[in-house]
C-alpha atoms as a PDB file:
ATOM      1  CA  UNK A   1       0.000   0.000   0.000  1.00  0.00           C
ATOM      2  CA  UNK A   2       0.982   3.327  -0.594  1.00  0.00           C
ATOM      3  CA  UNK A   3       1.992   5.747   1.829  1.00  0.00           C
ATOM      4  CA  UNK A   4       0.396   8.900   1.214  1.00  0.00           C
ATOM      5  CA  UNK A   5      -1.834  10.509  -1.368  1.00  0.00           C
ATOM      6  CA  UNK A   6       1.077  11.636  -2.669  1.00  0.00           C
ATOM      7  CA  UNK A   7       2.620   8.590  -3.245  1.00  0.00           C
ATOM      8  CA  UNK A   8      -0.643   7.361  -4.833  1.00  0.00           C
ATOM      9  CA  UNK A   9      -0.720  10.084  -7.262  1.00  0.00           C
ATOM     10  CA  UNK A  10       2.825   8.727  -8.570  1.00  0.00           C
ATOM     11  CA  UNK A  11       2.135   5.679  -8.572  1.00  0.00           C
ATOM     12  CA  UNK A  12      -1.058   6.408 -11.190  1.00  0.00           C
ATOM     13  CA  UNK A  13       1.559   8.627 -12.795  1.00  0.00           C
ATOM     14  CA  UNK A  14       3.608   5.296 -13.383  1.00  0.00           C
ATOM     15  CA  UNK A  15       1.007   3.025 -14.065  1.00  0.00           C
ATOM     16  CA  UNK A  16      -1.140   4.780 -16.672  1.00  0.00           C
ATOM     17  CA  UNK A  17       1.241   7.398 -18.025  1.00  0.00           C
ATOM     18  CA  UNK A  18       4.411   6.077 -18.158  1.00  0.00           C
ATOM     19  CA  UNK A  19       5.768   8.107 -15.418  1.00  0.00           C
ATOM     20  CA  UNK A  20       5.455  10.819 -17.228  1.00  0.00           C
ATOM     21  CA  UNK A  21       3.917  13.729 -15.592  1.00  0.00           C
ATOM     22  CA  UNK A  22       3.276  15.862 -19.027  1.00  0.00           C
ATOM     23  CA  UNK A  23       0.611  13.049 -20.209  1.00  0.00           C
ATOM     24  CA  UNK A  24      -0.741  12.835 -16.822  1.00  0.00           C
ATOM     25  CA  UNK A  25      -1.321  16.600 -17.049  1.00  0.00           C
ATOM     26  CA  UNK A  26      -2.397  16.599 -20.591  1.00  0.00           C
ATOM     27  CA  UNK A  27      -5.190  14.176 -19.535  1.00  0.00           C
ATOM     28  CA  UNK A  28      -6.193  15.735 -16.520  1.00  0.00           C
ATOM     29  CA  UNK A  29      -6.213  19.546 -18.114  1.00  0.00           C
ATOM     30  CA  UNK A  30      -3.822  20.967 -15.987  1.00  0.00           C
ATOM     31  CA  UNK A  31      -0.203  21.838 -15.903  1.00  0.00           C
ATOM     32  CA  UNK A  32       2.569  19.292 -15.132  1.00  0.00           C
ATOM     33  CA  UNK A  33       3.748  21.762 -12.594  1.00  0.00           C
ATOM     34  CA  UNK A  34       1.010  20.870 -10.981  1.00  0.00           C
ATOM     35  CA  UNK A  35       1.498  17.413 -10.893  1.00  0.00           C
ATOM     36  CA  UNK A  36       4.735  17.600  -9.432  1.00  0.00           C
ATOM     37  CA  UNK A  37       3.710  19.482  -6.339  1.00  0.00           C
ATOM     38  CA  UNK A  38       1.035  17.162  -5.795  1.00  0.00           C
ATOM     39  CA  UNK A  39       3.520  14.553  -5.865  1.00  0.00           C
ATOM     40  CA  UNK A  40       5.924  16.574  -3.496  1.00  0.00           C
ATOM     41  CA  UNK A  41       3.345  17.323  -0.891  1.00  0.00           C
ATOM     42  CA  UNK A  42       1.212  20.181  -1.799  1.00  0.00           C
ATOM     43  CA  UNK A  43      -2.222  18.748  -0.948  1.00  0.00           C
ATOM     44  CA  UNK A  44      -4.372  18.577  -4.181  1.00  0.00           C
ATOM     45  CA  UNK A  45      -7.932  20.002  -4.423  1.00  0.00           C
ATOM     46  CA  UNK A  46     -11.070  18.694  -4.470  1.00  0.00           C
ATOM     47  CA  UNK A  47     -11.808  19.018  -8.417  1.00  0.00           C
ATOM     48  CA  UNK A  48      -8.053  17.490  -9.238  1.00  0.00           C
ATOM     49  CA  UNK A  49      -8.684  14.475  -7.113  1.00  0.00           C
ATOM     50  CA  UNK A  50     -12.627  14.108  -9.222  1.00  0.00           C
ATOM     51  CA  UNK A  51     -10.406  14.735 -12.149  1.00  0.00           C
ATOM     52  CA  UNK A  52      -8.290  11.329 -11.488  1.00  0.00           C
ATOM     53  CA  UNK A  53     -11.056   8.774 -10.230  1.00  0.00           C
ATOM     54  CA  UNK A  54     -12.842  10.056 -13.355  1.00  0.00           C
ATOM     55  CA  UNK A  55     -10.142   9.906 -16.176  1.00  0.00           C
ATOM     56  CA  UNK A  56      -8.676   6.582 -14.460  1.00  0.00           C
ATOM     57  CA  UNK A  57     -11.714   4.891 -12.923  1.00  0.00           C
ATOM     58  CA  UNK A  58      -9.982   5.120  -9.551  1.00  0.00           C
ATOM     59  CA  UNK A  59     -11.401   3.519  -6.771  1.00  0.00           C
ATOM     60  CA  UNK A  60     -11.943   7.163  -4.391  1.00  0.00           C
ATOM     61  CA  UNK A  61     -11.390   5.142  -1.381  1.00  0.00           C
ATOM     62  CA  UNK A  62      -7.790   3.899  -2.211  1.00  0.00           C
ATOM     63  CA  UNK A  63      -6.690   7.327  -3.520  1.00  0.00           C
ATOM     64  CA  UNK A  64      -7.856   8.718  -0.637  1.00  0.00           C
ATOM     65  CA  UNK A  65      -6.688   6.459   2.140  1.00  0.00           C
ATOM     66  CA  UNK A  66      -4.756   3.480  -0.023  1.00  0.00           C
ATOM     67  CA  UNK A  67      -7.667   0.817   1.300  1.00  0.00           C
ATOM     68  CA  UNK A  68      -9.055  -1.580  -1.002  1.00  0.00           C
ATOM     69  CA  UNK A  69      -7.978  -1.980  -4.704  1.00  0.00           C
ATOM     70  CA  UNK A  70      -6.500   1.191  -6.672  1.00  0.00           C
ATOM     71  CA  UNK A  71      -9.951   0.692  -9.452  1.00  0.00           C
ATOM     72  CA  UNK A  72     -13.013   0.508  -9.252  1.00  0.00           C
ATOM     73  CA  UNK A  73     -13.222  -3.076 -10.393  1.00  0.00           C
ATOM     74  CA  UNK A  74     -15.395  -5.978  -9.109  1.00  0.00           C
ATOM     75  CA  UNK A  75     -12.462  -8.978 -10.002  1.00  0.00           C
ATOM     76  CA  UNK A  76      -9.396  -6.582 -10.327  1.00  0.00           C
ATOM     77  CA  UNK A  77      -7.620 -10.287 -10.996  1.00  0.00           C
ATOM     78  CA  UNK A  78      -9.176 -10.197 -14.318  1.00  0.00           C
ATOM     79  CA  UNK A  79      -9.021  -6.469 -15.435  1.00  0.00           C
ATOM     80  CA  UNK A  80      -6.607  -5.506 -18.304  1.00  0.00           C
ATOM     81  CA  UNK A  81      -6.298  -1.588 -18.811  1.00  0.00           C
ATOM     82  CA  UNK A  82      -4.110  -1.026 -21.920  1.00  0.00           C
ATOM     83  CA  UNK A  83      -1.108   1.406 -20.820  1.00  0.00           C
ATOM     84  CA  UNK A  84      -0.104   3.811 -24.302  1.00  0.00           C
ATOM     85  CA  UNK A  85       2.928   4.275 -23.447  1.00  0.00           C
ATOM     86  CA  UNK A  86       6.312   1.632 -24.253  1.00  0.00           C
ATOM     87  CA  UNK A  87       7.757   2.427 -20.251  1.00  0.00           C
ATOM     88  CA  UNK A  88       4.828   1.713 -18.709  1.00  0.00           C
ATOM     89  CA  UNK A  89       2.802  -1.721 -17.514  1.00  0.00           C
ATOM     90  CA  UNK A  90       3.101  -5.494 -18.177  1.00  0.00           C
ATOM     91  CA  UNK A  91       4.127  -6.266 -21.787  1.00  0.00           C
ATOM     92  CA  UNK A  92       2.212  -9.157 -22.825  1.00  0.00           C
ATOM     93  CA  UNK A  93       4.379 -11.776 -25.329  1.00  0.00           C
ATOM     94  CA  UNK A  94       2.879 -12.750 -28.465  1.00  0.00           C
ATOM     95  CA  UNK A  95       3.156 -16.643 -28.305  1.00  0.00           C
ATOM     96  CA  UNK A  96       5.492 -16.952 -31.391  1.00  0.00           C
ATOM     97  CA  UNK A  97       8.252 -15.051 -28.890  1.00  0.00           C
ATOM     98  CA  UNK A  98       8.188 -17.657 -26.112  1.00  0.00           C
ATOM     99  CA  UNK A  99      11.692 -18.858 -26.412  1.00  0.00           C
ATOM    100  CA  UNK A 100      13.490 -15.720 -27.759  1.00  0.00           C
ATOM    101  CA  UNK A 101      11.886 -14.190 -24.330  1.00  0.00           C
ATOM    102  CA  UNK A 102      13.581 -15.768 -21.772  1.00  0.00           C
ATOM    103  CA  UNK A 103      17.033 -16.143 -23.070  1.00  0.00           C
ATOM    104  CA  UNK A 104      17.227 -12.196 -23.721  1.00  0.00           C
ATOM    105  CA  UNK A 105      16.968 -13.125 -28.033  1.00  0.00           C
ATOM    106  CA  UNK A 106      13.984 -10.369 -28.070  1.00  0.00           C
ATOM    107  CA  UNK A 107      14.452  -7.938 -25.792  1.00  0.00           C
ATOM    108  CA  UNK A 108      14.518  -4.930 -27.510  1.00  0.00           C
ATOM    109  CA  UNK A 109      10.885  -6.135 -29.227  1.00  0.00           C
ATOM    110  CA  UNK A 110       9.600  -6.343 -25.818  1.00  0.00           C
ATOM    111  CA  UNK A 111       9.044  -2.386 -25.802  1.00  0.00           C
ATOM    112  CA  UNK A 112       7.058  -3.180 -28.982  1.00  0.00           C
ATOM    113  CA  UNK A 113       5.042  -5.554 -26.872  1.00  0.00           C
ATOM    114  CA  UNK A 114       1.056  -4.636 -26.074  1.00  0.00           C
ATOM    115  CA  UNK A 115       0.805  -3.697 -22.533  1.00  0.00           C
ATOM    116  CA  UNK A 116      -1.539  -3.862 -19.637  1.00  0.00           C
ATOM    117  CA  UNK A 117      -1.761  -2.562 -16.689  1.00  0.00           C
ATOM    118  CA  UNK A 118      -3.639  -5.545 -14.300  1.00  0.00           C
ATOM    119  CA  UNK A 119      -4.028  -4.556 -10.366  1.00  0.00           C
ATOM    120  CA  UNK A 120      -3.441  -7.972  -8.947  1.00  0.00           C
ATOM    121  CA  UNK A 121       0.115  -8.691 -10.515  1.00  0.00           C
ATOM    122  CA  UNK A 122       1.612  -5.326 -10.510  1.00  0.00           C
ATOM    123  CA  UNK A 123       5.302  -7.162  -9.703  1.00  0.00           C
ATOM    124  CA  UNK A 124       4.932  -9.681 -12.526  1.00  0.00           C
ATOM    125  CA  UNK A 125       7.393  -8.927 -15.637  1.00  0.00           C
ATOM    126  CA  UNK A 126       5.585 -10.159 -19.098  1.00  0.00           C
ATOM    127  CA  UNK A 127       2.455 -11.528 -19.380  1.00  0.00           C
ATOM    128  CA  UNK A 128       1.833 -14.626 -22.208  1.00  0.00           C
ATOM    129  CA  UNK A 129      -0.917 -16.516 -23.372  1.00  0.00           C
ATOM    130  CA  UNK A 130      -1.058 -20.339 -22.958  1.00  0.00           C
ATOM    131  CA  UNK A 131      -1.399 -22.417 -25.818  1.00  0.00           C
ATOM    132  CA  UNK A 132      -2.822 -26.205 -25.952  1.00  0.00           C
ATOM    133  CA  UNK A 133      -4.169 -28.339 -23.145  1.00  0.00           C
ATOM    134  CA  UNK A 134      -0.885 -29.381 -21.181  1.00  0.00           C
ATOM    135  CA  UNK A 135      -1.932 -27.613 -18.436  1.00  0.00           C
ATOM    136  CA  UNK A 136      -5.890 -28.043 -18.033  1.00  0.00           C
ATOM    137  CA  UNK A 137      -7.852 -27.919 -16.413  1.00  0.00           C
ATOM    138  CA  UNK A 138      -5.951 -24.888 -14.232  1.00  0.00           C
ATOM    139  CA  UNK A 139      -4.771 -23.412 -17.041  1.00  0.00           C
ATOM    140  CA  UNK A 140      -6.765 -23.082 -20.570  1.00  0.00           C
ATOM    141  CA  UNK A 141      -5.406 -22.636 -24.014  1.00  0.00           C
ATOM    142  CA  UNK A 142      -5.956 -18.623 -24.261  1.00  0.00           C
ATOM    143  CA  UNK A 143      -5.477 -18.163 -20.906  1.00  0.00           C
ATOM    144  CA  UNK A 144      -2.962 -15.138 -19.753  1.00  0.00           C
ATOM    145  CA  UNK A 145      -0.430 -16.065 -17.057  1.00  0.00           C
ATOM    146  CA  UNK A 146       1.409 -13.197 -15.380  1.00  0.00           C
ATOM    147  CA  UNK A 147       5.276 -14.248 -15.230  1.00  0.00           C
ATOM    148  CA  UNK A 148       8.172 -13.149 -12.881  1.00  0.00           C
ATOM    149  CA  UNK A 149      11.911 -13.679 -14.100  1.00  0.00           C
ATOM    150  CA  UNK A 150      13.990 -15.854 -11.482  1.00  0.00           C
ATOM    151  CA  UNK A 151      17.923 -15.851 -11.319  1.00  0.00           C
ATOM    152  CA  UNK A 152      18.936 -18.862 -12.498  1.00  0.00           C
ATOM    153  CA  UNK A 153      22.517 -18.580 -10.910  1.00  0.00           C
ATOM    154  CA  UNK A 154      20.808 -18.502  -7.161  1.00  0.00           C
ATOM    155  CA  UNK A 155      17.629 -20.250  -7.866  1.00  0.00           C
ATOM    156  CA  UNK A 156      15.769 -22.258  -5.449  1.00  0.00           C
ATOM    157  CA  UNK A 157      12.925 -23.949  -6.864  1.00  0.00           C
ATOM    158  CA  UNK A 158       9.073 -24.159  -5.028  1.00  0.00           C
ATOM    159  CA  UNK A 159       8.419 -27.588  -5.866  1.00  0.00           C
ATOM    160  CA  UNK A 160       5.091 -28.236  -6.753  1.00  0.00           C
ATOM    161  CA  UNK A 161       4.812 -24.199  -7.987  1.00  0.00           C
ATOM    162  CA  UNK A 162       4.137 -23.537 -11.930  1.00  0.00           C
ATOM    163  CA  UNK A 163       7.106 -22.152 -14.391  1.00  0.00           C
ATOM    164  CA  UNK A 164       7.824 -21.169 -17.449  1.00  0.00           C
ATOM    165  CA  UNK A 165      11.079 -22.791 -18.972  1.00  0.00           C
ATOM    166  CA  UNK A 166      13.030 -21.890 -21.700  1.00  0.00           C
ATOM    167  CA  UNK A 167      14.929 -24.621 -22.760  1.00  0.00           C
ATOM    168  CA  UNK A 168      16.502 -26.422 -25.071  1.00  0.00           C
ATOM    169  CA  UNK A 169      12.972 -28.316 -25.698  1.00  0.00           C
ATOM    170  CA  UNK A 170      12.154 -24.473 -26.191  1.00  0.00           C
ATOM    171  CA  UNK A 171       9.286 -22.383 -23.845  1.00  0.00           C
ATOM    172  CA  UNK A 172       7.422 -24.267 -21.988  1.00  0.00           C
ATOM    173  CA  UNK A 173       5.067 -24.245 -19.168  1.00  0.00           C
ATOM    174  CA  UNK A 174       4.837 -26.934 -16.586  1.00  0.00           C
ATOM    175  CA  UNK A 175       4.502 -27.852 -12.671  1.00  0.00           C
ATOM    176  CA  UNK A 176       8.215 -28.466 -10.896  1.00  0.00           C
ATOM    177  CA  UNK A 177       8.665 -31.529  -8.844  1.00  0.00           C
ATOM    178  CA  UNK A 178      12.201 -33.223  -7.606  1.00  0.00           C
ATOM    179  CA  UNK A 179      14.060 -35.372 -10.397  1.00  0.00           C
ATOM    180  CA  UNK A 180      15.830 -38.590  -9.578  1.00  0.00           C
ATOM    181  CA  UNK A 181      18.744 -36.821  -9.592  1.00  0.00           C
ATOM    182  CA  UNK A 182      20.105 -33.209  -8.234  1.00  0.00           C
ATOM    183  CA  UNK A 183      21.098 -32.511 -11.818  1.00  0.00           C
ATOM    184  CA  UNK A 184      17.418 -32.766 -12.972  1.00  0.00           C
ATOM    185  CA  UNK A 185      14.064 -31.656 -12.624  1.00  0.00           C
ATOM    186  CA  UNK A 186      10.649 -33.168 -13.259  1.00  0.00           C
ATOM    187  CA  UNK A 187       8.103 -31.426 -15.217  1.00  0.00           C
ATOM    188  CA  UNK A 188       4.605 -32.414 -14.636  1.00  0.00           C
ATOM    189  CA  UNK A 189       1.434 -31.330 -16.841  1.00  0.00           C
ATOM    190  CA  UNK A 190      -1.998 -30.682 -15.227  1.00  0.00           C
ATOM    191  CA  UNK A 191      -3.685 -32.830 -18.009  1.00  0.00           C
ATOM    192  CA  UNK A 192      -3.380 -36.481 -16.955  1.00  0.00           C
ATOM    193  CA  UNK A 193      -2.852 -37.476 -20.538  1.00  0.00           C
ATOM    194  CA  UNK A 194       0.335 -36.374 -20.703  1.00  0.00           C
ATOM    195  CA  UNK A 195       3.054 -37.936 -19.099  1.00  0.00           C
ATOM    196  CA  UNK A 196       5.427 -36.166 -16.421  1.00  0.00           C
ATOM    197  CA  UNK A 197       9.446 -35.974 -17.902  1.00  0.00           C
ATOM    198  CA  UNK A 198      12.992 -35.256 -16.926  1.00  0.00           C
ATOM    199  CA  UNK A 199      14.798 -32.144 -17.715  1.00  0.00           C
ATOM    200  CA  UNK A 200      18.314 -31.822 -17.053  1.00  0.00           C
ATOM    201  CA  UNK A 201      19.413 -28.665 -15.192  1.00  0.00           C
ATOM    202  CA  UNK A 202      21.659 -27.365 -17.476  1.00  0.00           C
ATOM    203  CA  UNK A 203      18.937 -27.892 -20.358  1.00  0.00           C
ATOM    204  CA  UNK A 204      17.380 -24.586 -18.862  1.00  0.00           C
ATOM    205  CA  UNK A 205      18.532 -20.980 -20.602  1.00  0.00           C
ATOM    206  CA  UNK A 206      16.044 -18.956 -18.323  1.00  0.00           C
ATOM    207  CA  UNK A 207      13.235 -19.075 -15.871  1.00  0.00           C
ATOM    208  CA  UNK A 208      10.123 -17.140 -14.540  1.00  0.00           C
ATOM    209  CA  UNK A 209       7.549 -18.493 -11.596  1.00  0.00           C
ATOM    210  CA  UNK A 210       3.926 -18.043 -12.881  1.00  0.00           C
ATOM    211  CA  UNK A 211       1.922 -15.541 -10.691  1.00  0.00           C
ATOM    212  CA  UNK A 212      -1.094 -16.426 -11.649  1.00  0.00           C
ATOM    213  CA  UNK A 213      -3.711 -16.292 -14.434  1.00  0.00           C
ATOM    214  CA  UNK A 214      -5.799 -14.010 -16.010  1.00  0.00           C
ATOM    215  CA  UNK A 215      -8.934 -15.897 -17.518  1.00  0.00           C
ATOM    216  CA  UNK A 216      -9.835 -13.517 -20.702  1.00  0.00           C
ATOM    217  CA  UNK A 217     -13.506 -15.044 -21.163  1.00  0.00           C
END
C-alpha cells in the first residue's frame, strides 16, 4: 500500500502514463507543474482528485486512504487496462516469442510488446498466453499467465509451484517436482494425458515463476 496521497498520485503517474507527468497533465487539463507538487506534498484540491477517479476509474477510497484496490473493479484479478505508453505496464508476449523471451533473443521487441496494466500482478514482468491443453484444467489454451523472471545462478525452486522454462525443448510451461537426480528436474502437466518428464538442469537458458492467471472469457 501506498503511503500517502502523494505517493498514490505517482504511482497512477507510473502506471497509466508512463511516469510521465506531461501526459498525466495533458489528460487531466492541468499543468505538469502541478502534478509535481502534488507529488511533493502540496495537498491537491477537491476538483483534481474528481479529475483522477474520473479519467482513471480510480477507486476514491484507495486514492484517498490506499484501502481496497486502486480501481473501481469488481475482479481486479481479471481487469486488463491497456497502458499507451512503451515504459509503462506489463508487456504481454505474443506466443510466437516464447523462447526468444527468456534467453534475452527479443528484448529490444519487448518495448514493442502490447501492454496492460492488471491490479493484482503489478510485480509480474511479461504476461503470455497459454497455448494447448498441457496444463488443463488450471490453465486453458488462451489463458494469460502473469510471469516473474527468477535468477537462475541462485535459484531455489518451489516444488510443486508452476514455471515457465526456456529450454533447449524451447518455452514451456509446466509444474516443478524433484528429479531422480540433483542434476534434474521433473516437469509435470496438469492434463493427466500427458506424461510427467525429466529435464536436465543445465537444459534450462532462463526461468520465470507463474503468478497467476488471467482468464480472458
Amino acid at each position: 500500500m501506498s503511503d500517502t496521497i502523494h505517493d498514490r498520485i505517482q504511482q497512477i503517474v507510473n502506471t497509466f502514463a508512463g511516469g510521465k507527468n506531461t501526459l498525466f497533465a495533458s489528460k487531466l487539463g492541468v499543468s505538469e507543474g502541478n502534478i509535481r507538487s502534488y507529488i511533493k506534498g502540496t495537498m491537491p484540491k477537491a476538483d483534481l482528485l474528481a479529475k483522477i477517479v474520473n479519467s482513471y476509474d480510480i477507486n476514491p477510497m484507495w486514492l484517498l486512504t490506499g484501502k481496497g484496490g486502486i480501481l473501481n473493479s469488481d475482479d481486479e484479478q481479471t481487469t486488463l487496462i491497456p497502458v499507451a505508453s512503451p515504459e509503462g505496464g506489463i508487456p504481454l508476449v505474443p506466443i510466437d516469442a516464447w523462447a526468444g523471451l527468456l534467453h534475452g533473443e527479443i528484448s529490444v521487441a519487448l518495448s514493442e510488446c502490447e501492454r496492460f496494466f492488471v491490479p493484482s500482478f503489478k510485480d509480474a514482468d511479461f504476461l503470455i498466453s497459454v497455448r494447448g491443453d498441457s496444463m488443463s484444467p488450471r490453465y486453458q489454451s488462451g489463458d494469460l499467465v502473469a510471469c516473474k523472471f527468477l535468477n537462475l545462478s541462485d535459484l531455489f525452486f518451489q516444488w510443486g509451484k508452476v514455471y515457465v522454462l526456456d529450454t533447449n525443448q524451447g518455452a514451456i510451461i509446466k509444474k516443478v517436482r524433484p528429479g531422480s537426480t540433483n542434476d534434474t528436474i521433473t516437469l509435470i502437466s496438469e492434463n493427466p494425458e500427458y506424461e510427467p518428464f525429466e529435464l536436465p538442469r543445465s537444459s534450462i537458458y532462463n526461468i520465470a515463476i507463474v503468478q497467476g492467471v488471467i482468464r480472458v472469457e
